[in-house]
PDB file of N, CA and C in Angstrom:
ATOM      1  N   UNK A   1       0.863  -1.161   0.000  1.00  0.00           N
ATOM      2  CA  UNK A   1       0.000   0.000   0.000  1.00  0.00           C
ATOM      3  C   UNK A   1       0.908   1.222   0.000  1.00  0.00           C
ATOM      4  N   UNK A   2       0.880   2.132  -1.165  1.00  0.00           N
ATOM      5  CA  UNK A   2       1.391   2.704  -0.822  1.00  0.00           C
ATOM      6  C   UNK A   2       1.053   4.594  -0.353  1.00  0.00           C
ATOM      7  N   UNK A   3       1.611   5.208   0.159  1.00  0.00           N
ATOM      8  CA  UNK A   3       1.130   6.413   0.992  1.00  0.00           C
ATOM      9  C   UNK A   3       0.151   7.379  -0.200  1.00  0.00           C
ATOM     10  N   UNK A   4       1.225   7.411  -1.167  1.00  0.00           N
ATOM     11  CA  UNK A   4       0.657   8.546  -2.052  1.00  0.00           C
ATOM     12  C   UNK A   4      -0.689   8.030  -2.798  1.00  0.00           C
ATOM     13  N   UNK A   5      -0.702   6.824  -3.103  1.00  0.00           N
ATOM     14  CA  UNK A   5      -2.302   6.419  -3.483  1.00  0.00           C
ATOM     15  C   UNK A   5      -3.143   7.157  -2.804  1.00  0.00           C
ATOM     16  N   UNK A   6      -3.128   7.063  -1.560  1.00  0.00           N
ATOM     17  CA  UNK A   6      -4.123   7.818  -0.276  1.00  0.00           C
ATOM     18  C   UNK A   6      -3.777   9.239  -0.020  1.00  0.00           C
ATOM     19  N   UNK A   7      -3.181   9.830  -0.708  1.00  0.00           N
ATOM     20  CA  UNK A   7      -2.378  11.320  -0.400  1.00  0.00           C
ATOM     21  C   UNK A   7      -1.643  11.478   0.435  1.00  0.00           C
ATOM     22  N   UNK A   8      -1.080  10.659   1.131  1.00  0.00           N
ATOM     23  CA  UNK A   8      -0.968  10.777   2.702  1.00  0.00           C
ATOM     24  C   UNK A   8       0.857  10.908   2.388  1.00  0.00           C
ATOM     25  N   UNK A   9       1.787  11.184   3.204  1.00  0.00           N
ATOM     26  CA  UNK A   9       3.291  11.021   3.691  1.00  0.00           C
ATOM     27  C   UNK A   9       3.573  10.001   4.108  1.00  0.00           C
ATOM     28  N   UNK A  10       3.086   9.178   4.437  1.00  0.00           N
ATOM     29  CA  UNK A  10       3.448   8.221   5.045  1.00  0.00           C
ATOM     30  C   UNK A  10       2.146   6.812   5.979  1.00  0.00           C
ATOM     31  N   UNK A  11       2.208   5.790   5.115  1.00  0.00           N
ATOM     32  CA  UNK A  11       1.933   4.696   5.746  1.00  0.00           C
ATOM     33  C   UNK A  11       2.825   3.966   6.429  1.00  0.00           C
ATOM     34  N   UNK A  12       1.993   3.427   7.569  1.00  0.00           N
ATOM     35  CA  UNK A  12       2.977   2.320   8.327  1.00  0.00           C
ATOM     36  C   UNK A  12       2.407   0.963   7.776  1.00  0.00           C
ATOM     37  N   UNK A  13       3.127  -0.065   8.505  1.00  0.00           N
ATOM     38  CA  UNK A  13       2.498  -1.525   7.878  1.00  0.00           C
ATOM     39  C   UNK A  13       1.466  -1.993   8.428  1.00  0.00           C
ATOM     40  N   UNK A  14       0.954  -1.366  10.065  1.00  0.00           N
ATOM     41  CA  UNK A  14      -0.375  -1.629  10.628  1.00  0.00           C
ATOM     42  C   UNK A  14      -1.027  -1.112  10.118  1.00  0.00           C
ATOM     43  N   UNK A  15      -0.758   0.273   9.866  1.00  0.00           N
ATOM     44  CA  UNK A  15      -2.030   1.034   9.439  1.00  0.00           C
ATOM     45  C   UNK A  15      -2.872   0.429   8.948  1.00  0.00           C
ATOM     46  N   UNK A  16      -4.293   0.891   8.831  1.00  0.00           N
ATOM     47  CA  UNK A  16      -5.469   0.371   8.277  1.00  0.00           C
ATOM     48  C   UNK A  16      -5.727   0.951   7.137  1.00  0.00           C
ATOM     49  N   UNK A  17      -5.797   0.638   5.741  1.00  0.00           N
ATOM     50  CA  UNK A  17      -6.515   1.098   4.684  1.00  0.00           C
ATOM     51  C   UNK A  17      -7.740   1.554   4.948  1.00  0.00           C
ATOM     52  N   UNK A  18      -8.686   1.152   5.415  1.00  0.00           N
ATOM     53  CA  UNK A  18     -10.013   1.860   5.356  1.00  0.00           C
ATOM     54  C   UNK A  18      -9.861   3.093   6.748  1.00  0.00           C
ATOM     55  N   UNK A  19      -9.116   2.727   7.613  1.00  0.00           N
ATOM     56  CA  UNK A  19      -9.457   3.736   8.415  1.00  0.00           C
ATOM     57  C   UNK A  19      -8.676   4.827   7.730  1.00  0.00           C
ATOM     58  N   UNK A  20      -7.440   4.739   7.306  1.00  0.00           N
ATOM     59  CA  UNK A  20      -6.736   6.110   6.343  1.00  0.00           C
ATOM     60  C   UNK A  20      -7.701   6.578   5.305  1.00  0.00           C
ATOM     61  N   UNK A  21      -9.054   6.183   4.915  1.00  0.00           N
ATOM     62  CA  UNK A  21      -9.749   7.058   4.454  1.00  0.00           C
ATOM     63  C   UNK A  21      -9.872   5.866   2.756  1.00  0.00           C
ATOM     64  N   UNK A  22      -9.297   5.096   2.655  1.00  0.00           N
ATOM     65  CA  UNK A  22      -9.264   4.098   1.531  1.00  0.00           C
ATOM     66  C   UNK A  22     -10.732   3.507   1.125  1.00  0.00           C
ATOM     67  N   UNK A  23     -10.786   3.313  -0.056  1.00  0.00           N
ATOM     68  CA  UNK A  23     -12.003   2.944  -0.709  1.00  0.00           C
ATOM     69  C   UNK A  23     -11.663   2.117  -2.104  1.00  0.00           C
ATOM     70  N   UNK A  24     -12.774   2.133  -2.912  1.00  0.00           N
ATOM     71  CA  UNK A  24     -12.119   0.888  -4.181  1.00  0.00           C
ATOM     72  C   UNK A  24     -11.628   1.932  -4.890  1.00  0.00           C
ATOM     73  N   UNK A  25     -11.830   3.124  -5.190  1.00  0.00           N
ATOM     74  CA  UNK A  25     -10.778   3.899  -5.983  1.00  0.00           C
ATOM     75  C   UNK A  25      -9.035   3.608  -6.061  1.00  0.00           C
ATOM     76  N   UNK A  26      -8.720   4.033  -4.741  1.00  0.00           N
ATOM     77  CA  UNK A  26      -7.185   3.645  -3.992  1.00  0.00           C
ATOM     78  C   UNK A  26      -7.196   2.190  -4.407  1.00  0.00           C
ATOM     79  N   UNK A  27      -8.057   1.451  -3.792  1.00  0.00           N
ATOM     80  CA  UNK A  27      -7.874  -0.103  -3.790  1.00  0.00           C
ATOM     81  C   UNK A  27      -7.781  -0.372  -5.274  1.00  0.00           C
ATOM     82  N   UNK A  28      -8.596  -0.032  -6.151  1.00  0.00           N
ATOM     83  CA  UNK A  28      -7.871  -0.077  -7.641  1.00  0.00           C
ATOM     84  C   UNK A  28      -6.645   0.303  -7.997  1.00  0.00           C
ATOM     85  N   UNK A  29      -6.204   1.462  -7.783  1.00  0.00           N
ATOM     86  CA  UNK A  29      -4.819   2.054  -7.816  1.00  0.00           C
ATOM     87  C   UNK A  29      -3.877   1.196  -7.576  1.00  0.00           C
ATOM     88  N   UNK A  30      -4.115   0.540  -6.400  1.00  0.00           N
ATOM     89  CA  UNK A  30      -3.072  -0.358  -5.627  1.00  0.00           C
ATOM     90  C   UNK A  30      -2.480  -1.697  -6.187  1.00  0.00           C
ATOM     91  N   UNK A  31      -3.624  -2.268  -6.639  1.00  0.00           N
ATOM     92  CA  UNK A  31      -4.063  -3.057  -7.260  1.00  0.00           C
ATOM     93  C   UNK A  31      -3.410  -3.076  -8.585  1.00  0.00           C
ATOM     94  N   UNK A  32      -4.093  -2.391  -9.477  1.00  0.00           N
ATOM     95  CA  UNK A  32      -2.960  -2.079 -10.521  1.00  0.00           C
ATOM     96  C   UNK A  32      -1.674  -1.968 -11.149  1.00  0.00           C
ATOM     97  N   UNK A  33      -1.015  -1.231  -9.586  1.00  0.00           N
ATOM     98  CA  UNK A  33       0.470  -1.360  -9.464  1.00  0.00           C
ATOM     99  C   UNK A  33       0.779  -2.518  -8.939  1.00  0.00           C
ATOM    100  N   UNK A  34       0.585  -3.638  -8.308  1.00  0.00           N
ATOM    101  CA  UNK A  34       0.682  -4.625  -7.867  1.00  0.00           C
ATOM    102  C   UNK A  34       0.657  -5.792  -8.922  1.00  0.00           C
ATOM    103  N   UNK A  35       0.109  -5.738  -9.813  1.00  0.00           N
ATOM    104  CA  UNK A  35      -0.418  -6.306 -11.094  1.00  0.00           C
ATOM    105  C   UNK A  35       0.921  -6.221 -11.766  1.00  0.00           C
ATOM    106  N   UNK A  36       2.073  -5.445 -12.148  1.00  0.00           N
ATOM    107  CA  UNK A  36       3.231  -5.485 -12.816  1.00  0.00           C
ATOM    108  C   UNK A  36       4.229  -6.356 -12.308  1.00  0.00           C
ATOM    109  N   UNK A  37       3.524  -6.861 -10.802  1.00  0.00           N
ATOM    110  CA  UNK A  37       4.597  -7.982 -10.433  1.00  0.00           C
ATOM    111  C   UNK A  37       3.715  -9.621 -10.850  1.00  0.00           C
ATOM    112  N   UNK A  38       3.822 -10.644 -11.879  1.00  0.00           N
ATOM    113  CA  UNK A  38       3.272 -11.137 -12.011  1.00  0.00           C
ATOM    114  C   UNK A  38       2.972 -12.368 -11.224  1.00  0.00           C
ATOM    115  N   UNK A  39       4.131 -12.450 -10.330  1.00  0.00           N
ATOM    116  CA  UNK A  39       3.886 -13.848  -9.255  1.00  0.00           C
ATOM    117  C   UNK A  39       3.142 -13.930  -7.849  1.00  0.00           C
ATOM    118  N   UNK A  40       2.337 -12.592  -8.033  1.00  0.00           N
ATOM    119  CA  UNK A  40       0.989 -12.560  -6.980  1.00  0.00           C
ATOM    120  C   UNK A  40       0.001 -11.533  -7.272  1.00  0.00           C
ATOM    121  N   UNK A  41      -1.384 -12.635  -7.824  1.00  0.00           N
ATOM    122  CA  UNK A  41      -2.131 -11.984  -8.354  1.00  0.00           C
ATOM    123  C   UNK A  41      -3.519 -11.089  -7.020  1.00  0.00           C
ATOM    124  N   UNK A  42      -2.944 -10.181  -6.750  1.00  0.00           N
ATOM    125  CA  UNK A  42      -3.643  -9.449  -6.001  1.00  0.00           C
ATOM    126  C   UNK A  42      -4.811  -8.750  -6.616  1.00  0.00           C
ATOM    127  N   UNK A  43      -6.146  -8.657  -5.760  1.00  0.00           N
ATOM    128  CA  UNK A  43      -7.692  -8.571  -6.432  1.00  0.00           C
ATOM    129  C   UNK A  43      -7.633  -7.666  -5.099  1.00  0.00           C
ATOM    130  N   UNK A  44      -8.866  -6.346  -5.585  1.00  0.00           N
ATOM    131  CA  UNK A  44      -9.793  -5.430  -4.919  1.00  0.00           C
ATOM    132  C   UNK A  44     -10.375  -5.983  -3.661  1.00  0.00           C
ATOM    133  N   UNK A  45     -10.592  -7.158  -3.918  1.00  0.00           N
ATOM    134  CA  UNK A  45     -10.918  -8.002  -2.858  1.00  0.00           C
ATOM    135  C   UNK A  45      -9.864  -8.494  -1.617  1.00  0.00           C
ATOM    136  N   UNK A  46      -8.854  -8.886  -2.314  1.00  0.00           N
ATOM    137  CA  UNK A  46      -7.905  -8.680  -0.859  1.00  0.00           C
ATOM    138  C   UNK A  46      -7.227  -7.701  -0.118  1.00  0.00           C
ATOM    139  N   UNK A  47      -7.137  -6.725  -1.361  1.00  0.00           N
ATOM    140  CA  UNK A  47      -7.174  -5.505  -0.130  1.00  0.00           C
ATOM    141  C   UNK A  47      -7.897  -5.175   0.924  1.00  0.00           C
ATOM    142  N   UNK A  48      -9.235  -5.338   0.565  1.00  0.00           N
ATOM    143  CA  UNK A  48     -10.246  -4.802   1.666  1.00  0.00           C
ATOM    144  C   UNK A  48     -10.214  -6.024   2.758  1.00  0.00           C
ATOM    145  N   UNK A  49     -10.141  -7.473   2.317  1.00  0.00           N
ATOM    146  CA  UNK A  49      -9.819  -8.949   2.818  1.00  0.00           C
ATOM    147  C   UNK A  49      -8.456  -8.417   4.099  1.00  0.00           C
ATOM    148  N   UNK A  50      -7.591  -7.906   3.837  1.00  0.00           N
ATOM    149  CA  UNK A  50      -6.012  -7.869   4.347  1.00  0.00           C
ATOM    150  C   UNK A  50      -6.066  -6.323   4.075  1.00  0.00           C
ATOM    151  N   UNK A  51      -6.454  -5.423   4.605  1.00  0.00           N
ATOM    152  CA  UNK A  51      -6.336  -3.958   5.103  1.00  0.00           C
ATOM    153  C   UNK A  51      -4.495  -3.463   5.325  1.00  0.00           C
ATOM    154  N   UNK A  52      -3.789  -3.909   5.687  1.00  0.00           N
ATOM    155  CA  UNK A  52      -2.903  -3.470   6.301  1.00  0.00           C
ATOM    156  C   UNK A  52      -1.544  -3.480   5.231  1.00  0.00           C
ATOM    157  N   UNK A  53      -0.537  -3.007   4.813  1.00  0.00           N
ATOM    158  CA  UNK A  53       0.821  -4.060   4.468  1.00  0.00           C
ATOM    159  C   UNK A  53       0.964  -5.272   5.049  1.00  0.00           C
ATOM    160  N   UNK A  54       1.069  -5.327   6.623  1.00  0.00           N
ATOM    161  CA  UNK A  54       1.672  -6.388   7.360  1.00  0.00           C
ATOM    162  C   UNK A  54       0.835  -7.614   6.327  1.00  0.00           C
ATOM    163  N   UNK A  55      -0.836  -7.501   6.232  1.00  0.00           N
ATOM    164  CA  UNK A  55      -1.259  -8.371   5.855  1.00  0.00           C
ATOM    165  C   UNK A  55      -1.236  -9.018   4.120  1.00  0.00           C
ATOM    166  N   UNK A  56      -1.235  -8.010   4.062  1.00  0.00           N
ATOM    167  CA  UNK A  56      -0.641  -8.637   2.416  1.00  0.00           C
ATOM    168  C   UNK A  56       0.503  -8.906   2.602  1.00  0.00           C
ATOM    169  N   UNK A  57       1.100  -8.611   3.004  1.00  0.00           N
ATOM    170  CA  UNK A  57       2.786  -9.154   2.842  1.00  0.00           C
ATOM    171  C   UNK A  57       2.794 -10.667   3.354  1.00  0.00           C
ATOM    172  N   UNK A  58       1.974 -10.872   4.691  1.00  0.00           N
ATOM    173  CA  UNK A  58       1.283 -12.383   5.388  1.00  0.00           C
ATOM    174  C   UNK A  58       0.864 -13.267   3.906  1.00  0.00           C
ATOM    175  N   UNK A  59      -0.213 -12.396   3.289  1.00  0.00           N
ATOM    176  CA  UNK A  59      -0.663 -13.034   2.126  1.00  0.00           C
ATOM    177  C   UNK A  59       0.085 -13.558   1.052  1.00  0.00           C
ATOM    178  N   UNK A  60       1.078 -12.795   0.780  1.00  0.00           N
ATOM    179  CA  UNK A  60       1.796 -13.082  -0.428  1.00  0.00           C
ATOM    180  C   UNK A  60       3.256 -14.224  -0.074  1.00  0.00           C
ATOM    181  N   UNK A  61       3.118 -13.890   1.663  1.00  0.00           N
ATOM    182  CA  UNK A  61       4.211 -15.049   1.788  1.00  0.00           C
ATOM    183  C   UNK A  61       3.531 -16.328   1.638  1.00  0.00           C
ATOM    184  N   UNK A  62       2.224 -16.339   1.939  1.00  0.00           N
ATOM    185  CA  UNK A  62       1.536 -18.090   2.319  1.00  0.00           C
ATOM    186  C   UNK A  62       1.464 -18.403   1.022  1.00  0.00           C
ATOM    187  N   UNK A  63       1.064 -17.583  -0.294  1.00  0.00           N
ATOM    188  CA  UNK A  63       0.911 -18.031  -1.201  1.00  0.00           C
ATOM    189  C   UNK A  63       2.230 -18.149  -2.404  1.00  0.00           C
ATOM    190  N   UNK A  64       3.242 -17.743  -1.950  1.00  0.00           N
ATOM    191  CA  UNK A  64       4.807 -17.748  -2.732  1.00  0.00           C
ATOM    192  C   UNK A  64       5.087 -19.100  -2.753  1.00  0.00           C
TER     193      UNK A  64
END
């Protein structure tokens, strides 16, 4: 996730996507850029699924 999707300076890895103000706009954004790495296919759906970095990063290790 990264900060400037959300306008923001700075995300941490707890932070919460929806509580920083995130919606499927951002979550598309994110998504998108995530999409140029092809060995984890990340969906709109797991963002909102896994809110955080920490948790996608959880995600993308179980599934590597």
């Amino acid at each position: 996730m990264r900060a400037d999707v959300l306008g923001l300076d700075d995300v941490g890895v707890h932070d919460d996507f929806l509580d920083l103000g995130g919606h499927s706009l951002p979550a598309v954004r994110i998504v998108n850029r995530v999409r140029d790495e092809p060995s984890f296919p990340l969906t709109v759906r797991r963002v909102f699924e896994h809110p955080t970095i920490a948790g996608i990063g959880r995600l993308i290790n179980e599934e590597t």
